[in-house]
C-alpha atoms as a PDB file:
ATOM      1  CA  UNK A   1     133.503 103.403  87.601  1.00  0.00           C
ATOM      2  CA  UNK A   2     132.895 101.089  84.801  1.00  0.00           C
ATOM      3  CA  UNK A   3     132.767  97.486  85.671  1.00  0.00           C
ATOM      4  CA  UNK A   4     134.604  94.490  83.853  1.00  0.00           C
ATOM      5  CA  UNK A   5     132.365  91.539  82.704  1.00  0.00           C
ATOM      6  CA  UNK A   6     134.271  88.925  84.614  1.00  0.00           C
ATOM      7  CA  UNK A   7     132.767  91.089  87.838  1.00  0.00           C
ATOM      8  CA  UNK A   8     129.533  91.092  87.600  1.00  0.00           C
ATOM      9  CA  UNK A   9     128.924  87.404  88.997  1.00  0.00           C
ATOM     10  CA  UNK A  10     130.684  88.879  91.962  1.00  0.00           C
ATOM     11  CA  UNK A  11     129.396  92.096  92.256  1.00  0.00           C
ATOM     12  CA  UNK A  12     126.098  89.955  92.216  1.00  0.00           C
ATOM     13  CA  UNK A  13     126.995  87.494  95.221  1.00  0.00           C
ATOM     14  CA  UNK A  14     128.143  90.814  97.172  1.00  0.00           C
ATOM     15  CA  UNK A  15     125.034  92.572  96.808  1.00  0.00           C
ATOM     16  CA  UNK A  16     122.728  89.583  97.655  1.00  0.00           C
ATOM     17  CA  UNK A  17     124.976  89.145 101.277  1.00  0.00           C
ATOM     18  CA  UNK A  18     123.852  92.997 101.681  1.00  0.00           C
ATOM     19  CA  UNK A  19     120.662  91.795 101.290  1.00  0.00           C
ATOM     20  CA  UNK A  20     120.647  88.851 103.835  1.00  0.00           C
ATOM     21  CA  UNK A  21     122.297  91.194 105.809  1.00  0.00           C
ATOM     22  CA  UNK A  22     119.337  93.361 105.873  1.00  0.00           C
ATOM     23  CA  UNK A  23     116.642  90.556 106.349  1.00  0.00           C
ATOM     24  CA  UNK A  24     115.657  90.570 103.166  1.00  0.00           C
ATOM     25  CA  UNK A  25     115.559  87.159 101.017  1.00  0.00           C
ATOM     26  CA  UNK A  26     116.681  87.496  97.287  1.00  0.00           C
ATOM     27  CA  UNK A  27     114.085  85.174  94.680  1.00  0.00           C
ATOM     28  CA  UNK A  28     115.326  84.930  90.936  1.00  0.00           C
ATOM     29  CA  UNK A  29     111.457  83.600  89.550  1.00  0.00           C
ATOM     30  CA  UNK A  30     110.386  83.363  85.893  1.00  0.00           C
ATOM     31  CA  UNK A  31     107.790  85.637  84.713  1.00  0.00           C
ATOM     32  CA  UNK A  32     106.549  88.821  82.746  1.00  0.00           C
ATOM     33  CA  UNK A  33     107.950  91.358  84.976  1.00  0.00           C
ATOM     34  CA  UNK A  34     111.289  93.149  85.925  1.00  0.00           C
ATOM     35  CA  UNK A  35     111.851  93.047  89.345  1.00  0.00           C
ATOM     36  CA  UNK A  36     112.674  94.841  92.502  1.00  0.00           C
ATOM     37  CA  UNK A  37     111.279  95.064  96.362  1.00  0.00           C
ATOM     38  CA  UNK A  38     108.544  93.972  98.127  1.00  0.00           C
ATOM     39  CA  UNK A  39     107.047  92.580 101.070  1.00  0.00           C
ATOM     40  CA  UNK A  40     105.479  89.288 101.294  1.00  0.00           C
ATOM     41  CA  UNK A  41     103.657  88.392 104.499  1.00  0.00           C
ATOM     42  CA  UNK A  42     105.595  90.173 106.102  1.00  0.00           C
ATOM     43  CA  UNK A  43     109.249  89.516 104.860  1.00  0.00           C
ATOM     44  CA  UNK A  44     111.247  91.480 102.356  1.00  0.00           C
ATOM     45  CA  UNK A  45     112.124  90.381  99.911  1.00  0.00           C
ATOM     46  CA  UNK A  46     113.915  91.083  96.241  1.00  0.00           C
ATOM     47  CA  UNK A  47     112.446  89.699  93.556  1.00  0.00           C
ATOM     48  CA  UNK A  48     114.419  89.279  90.332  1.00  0.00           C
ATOM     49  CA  UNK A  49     113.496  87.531  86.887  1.00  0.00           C
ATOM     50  CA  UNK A  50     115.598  85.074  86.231  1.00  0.00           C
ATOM     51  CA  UNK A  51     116.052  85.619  82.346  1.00  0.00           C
ATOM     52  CA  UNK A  52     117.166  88.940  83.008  1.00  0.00           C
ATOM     53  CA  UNK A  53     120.730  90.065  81.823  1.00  0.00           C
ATOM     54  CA  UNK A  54     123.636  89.835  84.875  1.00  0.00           C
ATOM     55  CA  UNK A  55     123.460  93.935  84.403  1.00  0.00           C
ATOM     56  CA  UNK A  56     119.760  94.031  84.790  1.00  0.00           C
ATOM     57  CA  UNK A  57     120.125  91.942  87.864  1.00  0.00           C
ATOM     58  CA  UNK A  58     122.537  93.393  89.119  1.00  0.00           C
ATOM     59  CA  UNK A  59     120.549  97.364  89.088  1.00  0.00           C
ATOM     60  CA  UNK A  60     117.356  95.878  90.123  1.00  0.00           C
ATOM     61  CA  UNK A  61     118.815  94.383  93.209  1.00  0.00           C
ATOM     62  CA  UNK A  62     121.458  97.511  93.788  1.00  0.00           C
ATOM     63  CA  UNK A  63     118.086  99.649  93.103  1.00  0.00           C
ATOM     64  CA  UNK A  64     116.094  97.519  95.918  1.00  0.00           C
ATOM     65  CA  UNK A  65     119.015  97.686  98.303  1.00  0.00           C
ATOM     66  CA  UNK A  66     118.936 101.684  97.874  1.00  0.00           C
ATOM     67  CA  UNK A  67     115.131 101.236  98.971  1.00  0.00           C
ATOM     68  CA  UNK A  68     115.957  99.228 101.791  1.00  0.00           C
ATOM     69  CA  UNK A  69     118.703 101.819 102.946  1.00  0.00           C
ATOM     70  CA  UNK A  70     122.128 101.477 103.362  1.00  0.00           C
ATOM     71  CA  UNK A  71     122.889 104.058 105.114  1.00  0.00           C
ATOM     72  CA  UNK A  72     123.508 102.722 108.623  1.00  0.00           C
ATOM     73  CA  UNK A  73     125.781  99.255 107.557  1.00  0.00           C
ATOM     74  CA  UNK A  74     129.263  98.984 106.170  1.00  0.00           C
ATOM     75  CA  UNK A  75     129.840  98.868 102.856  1.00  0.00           C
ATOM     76  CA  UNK A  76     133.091  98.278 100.245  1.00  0.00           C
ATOM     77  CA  UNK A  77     133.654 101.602  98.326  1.00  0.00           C
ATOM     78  CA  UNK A  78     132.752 100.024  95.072  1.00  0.00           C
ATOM     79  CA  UNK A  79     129.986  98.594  95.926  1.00  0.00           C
ATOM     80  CA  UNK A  80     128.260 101.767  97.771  1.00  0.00           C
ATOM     81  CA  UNK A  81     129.271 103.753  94.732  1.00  0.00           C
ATOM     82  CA  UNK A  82     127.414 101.273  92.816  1.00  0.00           C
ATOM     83  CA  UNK A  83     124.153 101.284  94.807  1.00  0.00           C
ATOM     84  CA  UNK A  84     124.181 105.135  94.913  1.00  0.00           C
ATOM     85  CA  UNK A  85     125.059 105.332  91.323  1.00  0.00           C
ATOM     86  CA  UNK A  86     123.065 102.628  90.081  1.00  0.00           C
ATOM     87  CA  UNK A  87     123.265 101.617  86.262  1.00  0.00           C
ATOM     88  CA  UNK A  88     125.162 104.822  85.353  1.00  0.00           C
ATOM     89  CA  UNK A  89     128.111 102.282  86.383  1.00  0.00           C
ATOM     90  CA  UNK A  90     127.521  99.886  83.449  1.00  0.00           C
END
């Protein structure tokens, strides 16, 4: 599945609901690192450079919500093909 450029601001809103949906707060912070998920005091959370490409984004949080399993929810076709595909789908 190769993904249009005009969908990636989408793709990105869809996978950060996932996220909320699994308790886990999505940050987009400057800094010299990539990303991905981690718990702070307590809460998960998805942290996400902010200067990062919309694909790089976009696999870093798909790649965190693959950690945080997604196994058990609901999700559209394309966008579970995505998280269990990852960046193959770029």
């Amino acid at each position: 599945m190769k993904i249009k450029e005009k969908e990636f601001e989408n793709i990105l809103h869809e996978l950060k609901q996932i996220a909320q949906e699994l308790g886990a707060q999505v940050r987009f912070e400057r800094g010299d690192f990539h990303g991905g998920y981690c718990i702070i005091k307590a809460d998960k959370t998805i942290v996400i450079n902010k200067f990062s490409t919309m694909q790089k984004k976009i696999t870093i949080l798909a790649s965190a919500l693959k950690e945080l399993g997604v196994n058990e929810i609901y999700l559209p076709p394309r966008i579970r093909e995505f998280i269990e595909n990852g960046n193959e789908n770029l």
